[in-house]
N, C-alpha and C. Protein backbone atom coordinates (compact mmCIF):
# COMPACT_ATOMS: atom_id res chain seq x y z
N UNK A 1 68.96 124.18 132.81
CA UNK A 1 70.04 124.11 131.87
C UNK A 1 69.70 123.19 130.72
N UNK A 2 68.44 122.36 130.95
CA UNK A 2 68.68 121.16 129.55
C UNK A 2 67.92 121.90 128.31
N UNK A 3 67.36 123.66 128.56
CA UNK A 3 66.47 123.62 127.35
C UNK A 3 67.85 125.26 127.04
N UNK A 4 69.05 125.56 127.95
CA UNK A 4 69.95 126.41 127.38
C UNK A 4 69.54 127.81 127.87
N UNK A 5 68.49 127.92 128.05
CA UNK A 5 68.29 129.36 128.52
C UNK A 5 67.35 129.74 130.13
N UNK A 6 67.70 130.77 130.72
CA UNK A 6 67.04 130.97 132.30
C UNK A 6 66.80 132.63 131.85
N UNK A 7 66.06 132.95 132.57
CA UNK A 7 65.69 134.29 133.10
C UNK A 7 65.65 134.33 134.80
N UNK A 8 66.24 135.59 135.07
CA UNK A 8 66.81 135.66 136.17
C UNK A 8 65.44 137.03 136.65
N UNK A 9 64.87 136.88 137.38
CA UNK A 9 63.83 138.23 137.73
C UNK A 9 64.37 138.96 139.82
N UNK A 10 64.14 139.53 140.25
CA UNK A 10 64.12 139.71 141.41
C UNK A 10 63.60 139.38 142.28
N UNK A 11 63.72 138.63 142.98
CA UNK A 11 63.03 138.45 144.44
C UNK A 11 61.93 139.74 144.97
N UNK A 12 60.38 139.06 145.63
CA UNK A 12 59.70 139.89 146.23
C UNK A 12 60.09 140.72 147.50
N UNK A 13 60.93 139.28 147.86
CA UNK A 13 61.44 139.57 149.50
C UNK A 13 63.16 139.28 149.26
N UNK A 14 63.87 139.73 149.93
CA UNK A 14 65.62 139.71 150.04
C UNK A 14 65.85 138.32 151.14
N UNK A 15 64.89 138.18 151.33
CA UNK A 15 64.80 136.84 152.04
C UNK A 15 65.04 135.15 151.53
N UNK A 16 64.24 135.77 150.39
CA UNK A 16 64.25 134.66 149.12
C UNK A 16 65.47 134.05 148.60
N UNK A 17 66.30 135.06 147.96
CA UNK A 17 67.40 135.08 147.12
C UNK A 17 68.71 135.48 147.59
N UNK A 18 69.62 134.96 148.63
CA UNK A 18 70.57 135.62 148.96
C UNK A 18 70.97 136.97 148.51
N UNK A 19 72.08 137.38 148.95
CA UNK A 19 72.96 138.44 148.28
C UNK A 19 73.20 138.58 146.85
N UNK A 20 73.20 139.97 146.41
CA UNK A 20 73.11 140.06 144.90
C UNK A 20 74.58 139.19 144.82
N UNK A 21 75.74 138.94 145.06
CA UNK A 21 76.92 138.04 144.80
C UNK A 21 76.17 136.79 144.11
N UNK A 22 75.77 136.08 145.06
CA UNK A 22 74.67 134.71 144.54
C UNK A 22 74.52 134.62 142.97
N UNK A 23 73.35 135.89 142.93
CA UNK A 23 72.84 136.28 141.50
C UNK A 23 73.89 136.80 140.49
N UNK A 24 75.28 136.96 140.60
CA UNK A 24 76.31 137.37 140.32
C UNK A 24 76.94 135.74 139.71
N UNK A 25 76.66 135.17 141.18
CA UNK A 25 77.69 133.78 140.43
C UNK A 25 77.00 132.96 139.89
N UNK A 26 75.70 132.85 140.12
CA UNK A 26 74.64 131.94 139.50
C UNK A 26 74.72 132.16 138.04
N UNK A 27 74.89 133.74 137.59
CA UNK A 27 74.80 133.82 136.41
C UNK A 27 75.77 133.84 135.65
N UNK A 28 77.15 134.05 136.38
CA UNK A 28 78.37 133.37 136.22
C UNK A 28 78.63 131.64 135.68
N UNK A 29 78.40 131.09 136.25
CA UNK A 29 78.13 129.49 135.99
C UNK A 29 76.99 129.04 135.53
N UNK A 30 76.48 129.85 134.93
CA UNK A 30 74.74 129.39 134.08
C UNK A 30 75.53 129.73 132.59
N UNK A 31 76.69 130.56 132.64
CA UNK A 31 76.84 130.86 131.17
C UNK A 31 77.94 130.24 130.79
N UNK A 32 78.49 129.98 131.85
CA UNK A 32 79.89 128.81 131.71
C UNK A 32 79.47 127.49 131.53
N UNK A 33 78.28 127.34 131.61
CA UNK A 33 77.59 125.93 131.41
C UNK A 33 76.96 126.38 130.01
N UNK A 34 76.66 127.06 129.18
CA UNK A 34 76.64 126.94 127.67
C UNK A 34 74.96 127.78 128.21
N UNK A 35 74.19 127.98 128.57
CA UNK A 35 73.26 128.81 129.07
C UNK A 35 73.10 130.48 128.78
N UNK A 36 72.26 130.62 127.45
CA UNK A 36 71.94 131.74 127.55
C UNK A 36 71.45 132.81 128.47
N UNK A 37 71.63 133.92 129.18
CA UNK A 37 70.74 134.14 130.70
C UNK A 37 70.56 135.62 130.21
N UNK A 38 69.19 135.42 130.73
CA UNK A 38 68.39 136.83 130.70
C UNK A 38 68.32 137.32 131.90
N UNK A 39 68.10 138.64 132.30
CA UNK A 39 67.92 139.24 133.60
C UNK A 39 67.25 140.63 133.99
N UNK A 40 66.14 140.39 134.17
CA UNK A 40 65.52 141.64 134.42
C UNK A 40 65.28 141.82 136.44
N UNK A 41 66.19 142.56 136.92
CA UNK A 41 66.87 142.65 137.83
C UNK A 41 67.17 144.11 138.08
N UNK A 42 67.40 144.64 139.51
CA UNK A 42 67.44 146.48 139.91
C UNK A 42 68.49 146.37 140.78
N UNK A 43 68.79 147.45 141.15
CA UNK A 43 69.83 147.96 142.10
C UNK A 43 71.02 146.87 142.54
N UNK A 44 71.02 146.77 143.25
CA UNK A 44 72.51 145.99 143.48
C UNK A 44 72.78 144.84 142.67
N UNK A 45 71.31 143.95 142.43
CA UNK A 45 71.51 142.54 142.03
C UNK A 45 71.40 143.10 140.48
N UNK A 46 71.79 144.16 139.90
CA UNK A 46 71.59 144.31 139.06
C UNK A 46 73.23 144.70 138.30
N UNK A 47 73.58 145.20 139.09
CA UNK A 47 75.13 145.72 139.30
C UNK A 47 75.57 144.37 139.23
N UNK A 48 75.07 143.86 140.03
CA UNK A 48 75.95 142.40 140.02
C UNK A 48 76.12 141.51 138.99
N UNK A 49 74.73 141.30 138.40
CA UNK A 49 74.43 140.57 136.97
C UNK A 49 75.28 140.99 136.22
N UNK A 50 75.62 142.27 136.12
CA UNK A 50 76.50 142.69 134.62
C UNK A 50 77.87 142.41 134.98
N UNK A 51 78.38 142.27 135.73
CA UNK A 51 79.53 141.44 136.04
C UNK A 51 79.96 140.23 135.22
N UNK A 52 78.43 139.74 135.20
CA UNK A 52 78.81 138.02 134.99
C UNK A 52 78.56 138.26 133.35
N UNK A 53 78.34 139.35 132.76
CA UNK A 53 78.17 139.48 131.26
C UNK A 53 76.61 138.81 130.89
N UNK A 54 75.31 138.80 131.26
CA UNK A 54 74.15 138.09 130.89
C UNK A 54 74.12 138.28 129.16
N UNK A 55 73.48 137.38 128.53
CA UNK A 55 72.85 138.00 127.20
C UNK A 55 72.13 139.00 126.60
N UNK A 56 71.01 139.58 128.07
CA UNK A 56 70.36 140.36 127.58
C UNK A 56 69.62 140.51 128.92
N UNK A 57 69.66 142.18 129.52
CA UNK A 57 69.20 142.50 130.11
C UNK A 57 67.86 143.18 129.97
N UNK A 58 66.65 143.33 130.60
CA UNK A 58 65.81 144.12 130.67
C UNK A 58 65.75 145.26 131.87
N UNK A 59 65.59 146.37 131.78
CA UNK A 59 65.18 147.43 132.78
C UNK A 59 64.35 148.31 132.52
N UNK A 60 63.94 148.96 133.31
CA UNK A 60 62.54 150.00 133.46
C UNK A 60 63.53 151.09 133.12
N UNK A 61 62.80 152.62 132.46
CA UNK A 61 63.74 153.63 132.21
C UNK A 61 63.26 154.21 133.69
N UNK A 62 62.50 154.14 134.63
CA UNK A 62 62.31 154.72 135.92
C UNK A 62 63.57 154.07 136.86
N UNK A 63 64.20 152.67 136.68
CA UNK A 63 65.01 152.12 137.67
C UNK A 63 66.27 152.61 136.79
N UNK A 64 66.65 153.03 135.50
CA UNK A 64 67.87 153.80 134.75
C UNK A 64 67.91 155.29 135.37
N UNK A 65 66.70 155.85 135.98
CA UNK A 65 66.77 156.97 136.77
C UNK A 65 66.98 157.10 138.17
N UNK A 66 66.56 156.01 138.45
CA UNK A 66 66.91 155.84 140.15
C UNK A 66 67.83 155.53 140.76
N UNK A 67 68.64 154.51 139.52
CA UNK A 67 69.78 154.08 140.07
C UNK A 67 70.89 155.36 139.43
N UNK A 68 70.72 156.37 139.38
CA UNK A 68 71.57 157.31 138.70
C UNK A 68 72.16 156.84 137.33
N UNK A 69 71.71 155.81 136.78
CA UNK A 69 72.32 155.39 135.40
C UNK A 69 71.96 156.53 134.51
N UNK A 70 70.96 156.85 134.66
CA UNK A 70 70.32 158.07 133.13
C UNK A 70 70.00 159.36 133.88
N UNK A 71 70.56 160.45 133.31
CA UNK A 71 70.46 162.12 133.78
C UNK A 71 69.12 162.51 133.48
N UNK A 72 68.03 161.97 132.89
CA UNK A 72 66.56 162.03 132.39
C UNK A 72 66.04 161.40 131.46
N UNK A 73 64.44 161.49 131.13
CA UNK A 73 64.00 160.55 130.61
C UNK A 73 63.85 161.09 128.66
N UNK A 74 65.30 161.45 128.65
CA UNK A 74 65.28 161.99 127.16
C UNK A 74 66.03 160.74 126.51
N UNK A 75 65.84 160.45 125.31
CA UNK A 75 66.41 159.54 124.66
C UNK A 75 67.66 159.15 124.47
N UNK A 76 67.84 160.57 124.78
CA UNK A 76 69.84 160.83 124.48
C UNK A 76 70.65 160.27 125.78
N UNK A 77 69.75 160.66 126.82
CA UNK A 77 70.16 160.49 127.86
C UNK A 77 69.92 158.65 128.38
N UNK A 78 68.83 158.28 127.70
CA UNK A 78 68.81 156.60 128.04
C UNK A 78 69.55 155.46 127.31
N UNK A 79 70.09 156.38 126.24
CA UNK A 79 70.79 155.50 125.06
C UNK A 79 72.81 155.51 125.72
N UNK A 80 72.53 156.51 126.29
CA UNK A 80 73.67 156.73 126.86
C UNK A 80 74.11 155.72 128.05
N UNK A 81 72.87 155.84 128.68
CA UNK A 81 73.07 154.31 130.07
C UNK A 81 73.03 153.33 129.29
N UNK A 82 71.94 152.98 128.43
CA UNK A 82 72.44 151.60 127.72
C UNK A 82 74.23 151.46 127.57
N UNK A 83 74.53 152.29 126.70
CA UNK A 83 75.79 152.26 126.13
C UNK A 83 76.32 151.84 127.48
N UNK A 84 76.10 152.26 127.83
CA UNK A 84 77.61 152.23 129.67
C UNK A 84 77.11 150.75 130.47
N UNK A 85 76.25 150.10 129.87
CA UNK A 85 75.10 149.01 131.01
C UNK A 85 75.84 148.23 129.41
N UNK A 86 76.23 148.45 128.04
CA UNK A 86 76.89 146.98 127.31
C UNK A 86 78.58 147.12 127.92
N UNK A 87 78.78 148.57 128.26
CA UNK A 87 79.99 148.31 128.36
C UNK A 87 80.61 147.73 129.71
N UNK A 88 79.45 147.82 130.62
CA UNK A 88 79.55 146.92 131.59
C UNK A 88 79.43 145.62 132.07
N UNK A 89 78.92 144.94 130.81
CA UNK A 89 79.00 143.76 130.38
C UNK A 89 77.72 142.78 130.20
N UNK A 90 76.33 143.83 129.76
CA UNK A 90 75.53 143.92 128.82
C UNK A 90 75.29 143.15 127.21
N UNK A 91 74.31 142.18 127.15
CA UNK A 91 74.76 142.11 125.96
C UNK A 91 73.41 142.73 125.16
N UNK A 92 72.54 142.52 124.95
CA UNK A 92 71.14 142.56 124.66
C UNK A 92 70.76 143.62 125.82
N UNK A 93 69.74 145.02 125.64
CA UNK A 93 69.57 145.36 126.34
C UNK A 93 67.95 145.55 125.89
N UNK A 94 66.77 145.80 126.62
CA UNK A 94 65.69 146.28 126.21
C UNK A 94 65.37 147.04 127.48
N UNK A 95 65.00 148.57 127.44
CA UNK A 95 64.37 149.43 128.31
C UNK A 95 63.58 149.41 128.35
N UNK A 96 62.03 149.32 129.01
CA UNK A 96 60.57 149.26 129.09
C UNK A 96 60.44 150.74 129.74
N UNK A 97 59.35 151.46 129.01
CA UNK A 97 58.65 152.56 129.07
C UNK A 97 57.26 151.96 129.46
N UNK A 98 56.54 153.11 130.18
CA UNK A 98 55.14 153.16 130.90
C UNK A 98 54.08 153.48 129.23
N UNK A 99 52.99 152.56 129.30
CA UNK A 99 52.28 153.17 127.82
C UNK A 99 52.12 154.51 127.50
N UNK A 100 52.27 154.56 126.47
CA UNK A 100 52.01 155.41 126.03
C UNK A 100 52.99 156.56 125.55
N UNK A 101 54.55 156.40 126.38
CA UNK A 101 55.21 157.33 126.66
C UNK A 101 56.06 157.17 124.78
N UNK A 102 56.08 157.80 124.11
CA UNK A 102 56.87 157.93 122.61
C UNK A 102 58.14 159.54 122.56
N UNK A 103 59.30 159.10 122.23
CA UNK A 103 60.06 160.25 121.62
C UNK A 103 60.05 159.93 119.85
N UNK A 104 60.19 161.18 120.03
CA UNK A 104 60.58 161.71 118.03
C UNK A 104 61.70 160.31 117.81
N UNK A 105 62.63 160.00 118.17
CA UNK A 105 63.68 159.26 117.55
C UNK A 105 63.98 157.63 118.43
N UNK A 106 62.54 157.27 118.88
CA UNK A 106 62.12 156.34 119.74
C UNK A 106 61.08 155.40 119.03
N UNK A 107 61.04 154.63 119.79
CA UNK A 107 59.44 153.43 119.10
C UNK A 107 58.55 153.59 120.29
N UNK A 108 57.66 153.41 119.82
CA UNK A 108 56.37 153.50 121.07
C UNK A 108 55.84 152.05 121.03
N UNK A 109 55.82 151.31 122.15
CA UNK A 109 55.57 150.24 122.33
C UNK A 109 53.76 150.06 123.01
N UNK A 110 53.10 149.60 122.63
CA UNK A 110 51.57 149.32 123.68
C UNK A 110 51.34 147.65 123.93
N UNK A 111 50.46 147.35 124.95
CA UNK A 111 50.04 145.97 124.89
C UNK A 111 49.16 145.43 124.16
N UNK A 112 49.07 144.25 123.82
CA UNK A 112 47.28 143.81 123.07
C UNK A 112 46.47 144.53 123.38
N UNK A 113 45.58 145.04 122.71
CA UNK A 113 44.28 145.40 123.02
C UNK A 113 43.65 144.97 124.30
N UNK A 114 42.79 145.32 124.89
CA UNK A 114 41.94 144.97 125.99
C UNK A 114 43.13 144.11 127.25
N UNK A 115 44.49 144.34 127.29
CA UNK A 115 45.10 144.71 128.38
C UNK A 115 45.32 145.95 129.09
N UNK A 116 45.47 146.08 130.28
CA UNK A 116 45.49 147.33 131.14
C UNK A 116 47.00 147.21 132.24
């Protein structure tokens, strides 16, 4: 809390991190304490995060398909889960695509050079 901002990521193991609730209230009282909170987070603990309203979420467009958020990996269709992931209390959202992957009315994102 003394530098204002956390990122919240997922646990390897469910062992680690209690119940997505936890990650629900943690990020609840991280923002009631003046704390910007980021969260790149899936399935339940992810549901949960948007509860607490984070600043800015990150997700994979493969976990917007898995979790039934997006009907496919068309643009129309991922802009649409965004929309429903601010209105769920979303503020900042960024979707990560696999390299390489570009639509007509999309940005194509790559890494530095000589990453893999």
């Amino acid at each position: 809390m003394t530098h204002g901002r956390v990122l919240l990521s997922g646990p390897q193991d469910d062992r680690v991190v209690p119940a997505p609730t936890f990650t629900r209230r943690l990020c609840t009282d991280l923002g009631a304490n003046g704390c910007l909170v980021a969260a790149d987070l899936a399935g339940e603990r992810l549901k949960a995060v948007l509860a607490s309203k984070p600043d800015l979420i990150k997700v994979s467009h493969k976990e917007l398909l898995e979790n039934g958020r997006s009907k496919s990996e068309e643009a129309a269709d991922l802009t649409k889960a965004m929309e429903a992931m601010r209105d769920d209390g979303a503020g900042t959202l960024v979707v990560s695509r696999r390299v390489g992957s570009r639509r007509r009315d999309g940005h194509r994102g790559a890494p530095p050079r000589g990453w893999r």
